[in-house]
C-alpha atoms as a PDB file:
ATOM      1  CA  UNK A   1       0.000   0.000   0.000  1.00  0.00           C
ATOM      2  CA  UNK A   2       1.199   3.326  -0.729  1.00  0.00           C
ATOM      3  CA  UNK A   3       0.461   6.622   1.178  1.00  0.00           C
ATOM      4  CA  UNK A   4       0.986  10.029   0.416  1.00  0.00           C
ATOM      5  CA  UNK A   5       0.265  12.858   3.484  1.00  0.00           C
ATOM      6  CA  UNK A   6       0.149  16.750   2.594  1.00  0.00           C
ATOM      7  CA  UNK A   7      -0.101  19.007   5.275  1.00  0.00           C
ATOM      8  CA  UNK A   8      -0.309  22.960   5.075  1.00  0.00           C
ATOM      9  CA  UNK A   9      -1.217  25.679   7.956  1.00  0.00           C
ATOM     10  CA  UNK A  10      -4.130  28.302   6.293  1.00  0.00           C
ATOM     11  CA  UNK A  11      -3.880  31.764   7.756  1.00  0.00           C
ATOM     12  CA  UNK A  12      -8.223  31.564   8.448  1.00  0.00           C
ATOM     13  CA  UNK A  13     -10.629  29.923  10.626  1.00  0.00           C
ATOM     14  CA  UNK A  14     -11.648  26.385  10.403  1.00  0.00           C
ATOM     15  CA  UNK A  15     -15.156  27.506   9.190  1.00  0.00           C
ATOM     16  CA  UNK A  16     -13.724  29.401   6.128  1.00  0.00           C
ATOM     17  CA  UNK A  17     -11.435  26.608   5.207  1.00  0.00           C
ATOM     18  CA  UNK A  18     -14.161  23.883   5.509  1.00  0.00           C
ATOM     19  CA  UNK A  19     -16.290  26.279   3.237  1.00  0.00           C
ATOM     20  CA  UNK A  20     -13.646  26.357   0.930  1.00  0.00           C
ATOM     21  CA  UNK A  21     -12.991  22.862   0.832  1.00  0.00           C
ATOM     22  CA  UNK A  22     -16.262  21.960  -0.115  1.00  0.00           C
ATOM     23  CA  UNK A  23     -17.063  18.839  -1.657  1.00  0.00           C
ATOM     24  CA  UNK A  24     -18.764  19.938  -4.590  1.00  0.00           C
ATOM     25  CA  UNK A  25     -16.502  22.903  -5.145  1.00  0.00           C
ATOM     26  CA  UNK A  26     -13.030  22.335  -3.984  1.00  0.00           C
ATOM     27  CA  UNK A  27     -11.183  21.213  -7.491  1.00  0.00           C
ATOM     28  CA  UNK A  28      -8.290  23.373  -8.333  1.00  0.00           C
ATOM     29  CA  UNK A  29      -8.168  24.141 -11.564  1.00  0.00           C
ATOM     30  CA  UNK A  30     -10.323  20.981 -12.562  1.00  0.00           C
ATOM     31  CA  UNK A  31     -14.106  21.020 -13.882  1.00  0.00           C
ATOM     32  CA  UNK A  32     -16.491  18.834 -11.548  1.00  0.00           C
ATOM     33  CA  UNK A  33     -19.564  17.357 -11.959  1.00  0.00           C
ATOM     34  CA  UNK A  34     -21.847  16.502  -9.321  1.00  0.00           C
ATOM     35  CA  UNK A  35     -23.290  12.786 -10.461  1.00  0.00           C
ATOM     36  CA  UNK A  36     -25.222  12.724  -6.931  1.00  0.00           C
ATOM     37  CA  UNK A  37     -25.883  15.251  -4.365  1.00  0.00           C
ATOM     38  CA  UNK A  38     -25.668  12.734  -1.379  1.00  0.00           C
ATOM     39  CA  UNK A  39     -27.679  13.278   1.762  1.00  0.00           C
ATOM     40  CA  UNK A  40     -27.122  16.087   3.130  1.00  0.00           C
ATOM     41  CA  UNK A  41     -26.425  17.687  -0.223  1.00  0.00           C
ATOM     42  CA  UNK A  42     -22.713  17.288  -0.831  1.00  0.00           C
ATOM     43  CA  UNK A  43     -22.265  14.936   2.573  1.00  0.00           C
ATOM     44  CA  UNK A  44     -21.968  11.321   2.543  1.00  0.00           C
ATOM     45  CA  UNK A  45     -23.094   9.361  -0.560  1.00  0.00           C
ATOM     46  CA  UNK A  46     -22.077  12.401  -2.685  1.00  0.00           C
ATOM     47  CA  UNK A  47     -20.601  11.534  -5.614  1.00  0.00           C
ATOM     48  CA  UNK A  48     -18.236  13.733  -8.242  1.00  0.00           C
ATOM     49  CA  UNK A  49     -16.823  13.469 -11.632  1.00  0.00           C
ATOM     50  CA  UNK A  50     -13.305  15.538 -11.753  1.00  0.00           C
ATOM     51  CA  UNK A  51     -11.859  16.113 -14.940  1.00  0.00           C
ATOM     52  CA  UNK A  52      -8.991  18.018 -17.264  1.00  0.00           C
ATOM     53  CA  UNK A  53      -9.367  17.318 -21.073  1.00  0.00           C
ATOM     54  CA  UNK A  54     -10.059  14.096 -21.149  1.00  0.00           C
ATOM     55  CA  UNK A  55      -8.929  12.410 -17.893  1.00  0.00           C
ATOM     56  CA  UNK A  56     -11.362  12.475 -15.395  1.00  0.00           C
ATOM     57  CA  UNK A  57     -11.657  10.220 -11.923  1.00  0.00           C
ATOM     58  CA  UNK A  58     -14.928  10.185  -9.965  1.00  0.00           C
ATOM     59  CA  UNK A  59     -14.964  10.001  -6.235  1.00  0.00           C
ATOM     60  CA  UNK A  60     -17.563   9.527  -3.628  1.00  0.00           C
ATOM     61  CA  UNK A  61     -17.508  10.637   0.180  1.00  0.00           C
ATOM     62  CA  UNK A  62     -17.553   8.133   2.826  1.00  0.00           C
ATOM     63  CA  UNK A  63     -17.947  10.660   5.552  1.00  0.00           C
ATOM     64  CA  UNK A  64     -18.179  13.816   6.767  1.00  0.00           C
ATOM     65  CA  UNK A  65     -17.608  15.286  10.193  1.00  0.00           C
ATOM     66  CA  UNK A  66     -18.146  19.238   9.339  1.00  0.00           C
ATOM     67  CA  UNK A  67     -15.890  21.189   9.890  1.00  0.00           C
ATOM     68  CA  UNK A  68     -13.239  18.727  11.057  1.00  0.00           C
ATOM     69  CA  UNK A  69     -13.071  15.859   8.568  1.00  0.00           C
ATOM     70  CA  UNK A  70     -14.198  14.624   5.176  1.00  0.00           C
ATOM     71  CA  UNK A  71     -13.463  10.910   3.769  1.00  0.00           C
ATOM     72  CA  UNK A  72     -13.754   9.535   0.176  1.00  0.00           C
ATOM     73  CA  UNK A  73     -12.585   7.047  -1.891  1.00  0.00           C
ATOM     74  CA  UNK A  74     -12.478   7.050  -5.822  1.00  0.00           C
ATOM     75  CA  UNK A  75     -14.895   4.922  -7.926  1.00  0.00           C
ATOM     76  CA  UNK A  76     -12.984   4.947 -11.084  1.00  0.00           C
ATOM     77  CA  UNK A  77     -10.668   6.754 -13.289  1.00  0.00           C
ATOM     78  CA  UNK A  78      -7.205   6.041 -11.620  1.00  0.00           C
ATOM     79  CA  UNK A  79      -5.060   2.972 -11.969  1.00  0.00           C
ATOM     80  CA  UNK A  80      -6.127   1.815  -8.181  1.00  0.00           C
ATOM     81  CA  UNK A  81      -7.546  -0.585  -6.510  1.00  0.00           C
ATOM     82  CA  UNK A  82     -10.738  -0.141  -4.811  1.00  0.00           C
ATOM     83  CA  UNK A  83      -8.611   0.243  -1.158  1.00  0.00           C
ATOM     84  CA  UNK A  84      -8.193   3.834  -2.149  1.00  0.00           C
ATOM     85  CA  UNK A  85      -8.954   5.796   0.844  1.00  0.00           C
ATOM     86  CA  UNK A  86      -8.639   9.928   0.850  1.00  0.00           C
ATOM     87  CA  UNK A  87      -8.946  11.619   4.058  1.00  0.00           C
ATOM     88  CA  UNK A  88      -8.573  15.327   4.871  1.00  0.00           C
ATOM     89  CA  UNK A  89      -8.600  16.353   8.512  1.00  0.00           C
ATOM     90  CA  UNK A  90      -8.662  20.273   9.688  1.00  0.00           C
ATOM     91  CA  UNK A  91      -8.038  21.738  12.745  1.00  0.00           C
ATOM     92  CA  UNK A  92      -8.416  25.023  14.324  1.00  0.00           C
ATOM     93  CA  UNK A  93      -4.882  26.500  15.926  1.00  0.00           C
ATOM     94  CA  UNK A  94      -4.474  29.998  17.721  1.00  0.00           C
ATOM     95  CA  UNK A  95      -3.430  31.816  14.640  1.00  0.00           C
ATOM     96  CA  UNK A  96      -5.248  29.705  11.687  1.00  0.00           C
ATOM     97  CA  UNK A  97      -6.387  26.200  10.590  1.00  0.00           C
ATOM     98  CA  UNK A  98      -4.038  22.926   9.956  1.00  0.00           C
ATOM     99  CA  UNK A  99      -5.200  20.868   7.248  1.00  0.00           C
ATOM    100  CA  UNK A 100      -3.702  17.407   6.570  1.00  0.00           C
ATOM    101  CA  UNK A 101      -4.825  15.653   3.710  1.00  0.00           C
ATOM    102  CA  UNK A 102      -4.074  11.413   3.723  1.00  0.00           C
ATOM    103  CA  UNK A 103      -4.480   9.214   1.100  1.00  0.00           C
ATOM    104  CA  UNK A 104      -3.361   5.517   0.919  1.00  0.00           C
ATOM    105  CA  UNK A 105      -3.811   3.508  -2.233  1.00  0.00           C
ATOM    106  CA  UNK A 106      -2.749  -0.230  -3.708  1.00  0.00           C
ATOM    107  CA  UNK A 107      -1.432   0.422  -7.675  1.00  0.00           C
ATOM    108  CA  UNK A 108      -3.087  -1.803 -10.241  1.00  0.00           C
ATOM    109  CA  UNK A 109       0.249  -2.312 -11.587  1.00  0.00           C
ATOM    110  CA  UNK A 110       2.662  -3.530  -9.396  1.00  0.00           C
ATOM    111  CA  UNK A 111       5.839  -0.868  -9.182  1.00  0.00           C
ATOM    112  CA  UNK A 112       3.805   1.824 -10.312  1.00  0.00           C
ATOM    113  CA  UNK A 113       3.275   3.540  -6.784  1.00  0.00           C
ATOM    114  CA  UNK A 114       5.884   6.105  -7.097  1.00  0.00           C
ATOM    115  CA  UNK A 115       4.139   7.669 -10.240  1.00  0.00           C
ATOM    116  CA  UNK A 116       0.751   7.703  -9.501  1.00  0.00           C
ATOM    117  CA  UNK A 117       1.905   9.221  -6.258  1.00  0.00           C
ATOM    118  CA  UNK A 118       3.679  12.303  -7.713  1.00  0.00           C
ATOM    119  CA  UNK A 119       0.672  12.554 -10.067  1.00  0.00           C
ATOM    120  CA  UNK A 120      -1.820  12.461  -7.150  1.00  0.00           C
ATOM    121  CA  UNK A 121       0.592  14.246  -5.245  1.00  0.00           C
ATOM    122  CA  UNK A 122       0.716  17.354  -7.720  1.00  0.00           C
ATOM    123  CA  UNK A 123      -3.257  17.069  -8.456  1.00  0.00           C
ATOM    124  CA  UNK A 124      -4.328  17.391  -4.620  1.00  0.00           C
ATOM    125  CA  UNK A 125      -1.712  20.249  -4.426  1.00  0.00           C
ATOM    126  CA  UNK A 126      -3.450  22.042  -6.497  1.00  0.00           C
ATOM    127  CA  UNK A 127      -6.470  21.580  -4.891  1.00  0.00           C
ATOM    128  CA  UNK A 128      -4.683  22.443  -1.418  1.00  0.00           C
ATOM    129  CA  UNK A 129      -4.163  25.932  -3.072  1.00  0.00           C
ATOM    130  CA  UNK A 130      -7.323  26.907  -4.105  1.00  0.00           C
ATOM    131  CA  UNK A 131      -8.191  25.944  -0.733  1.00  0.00           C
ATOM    132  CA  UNK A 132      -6.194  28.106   0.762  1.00  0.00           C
ATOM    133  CA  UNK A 133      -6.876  30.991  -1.923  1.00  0.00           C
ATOM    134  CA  UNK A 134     -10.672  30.336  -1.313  1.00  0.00           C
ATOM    135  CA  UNK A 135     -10.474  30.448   2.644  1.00  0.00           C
ATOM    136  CA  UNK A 136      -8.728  34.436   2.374  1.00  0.00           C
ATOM    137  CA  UNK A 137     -11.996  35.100   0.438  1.00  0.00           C
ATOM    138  CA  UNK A 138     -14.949  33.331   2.154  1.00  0.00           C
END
């Protein structure tokens, strides 16, 4: 199994970066579609289609403990298994919010770990900074 954990302090409450790191919303610079609004909208069942060009994965959340933690796992579109597990974890501090973001996956391809993980490593970076761009604004 391979993991990959990102971690970043945001300079703004716990509140604005949950609202920033909305399910539905919280892409980068990728397009989403929302395939099912889940119950609440955008909680647990929730499913999303992210895409650039013609790539695209689709995840769905597993839970959500607002505005503390979020799980997911994807559905299809990445050369996984189906242990992939995404988890992203917030929590307030004195002068701002930590946010770790966990994910642990099993390659389809033996060996292939490393590059997925630099690929899924630059994609939720991304994502990390329109977080934190999105937080200064809510």
């Amino acid at each position: 199994m391979v993991k990959l954990e990102l971690n970043r302090h945001i300079n703004a409450s716990i509140d604005k970066v949950w609202k920033a790191s909305n399910f539905k919303t919280a892409t980068g610079p990728y397009r989403v579609i929302i395939l099912d609004e889940g119950n609440p909208i955008n909680g647990v069942g929730s499913i999303r289609k992210i895409f650039n060009g013609p790539l695209s994965v689709q995840e769905k959340c597993l839970s959500s403990d607002p505005p503390f933690s979020m799980t997911y796992t994807l559905l299809k579109g990445a050369p996984v298994k189906s242990d992939y597990l995404g988890r992203i974890t917030l929590s307030q501090e004195e002068d701002g919010t930590d946010l770790s973001w966990v994910i642990q996956f099993t390659p389809l391809i033996p060996g292939t770990g490393y590059l997925i993980k630099g690929l899924l490593k630059d994609m939720i970076t991304k994502v990390i900074d329109r977080i934190e761009s999105d937080a200064k604004t809510v």
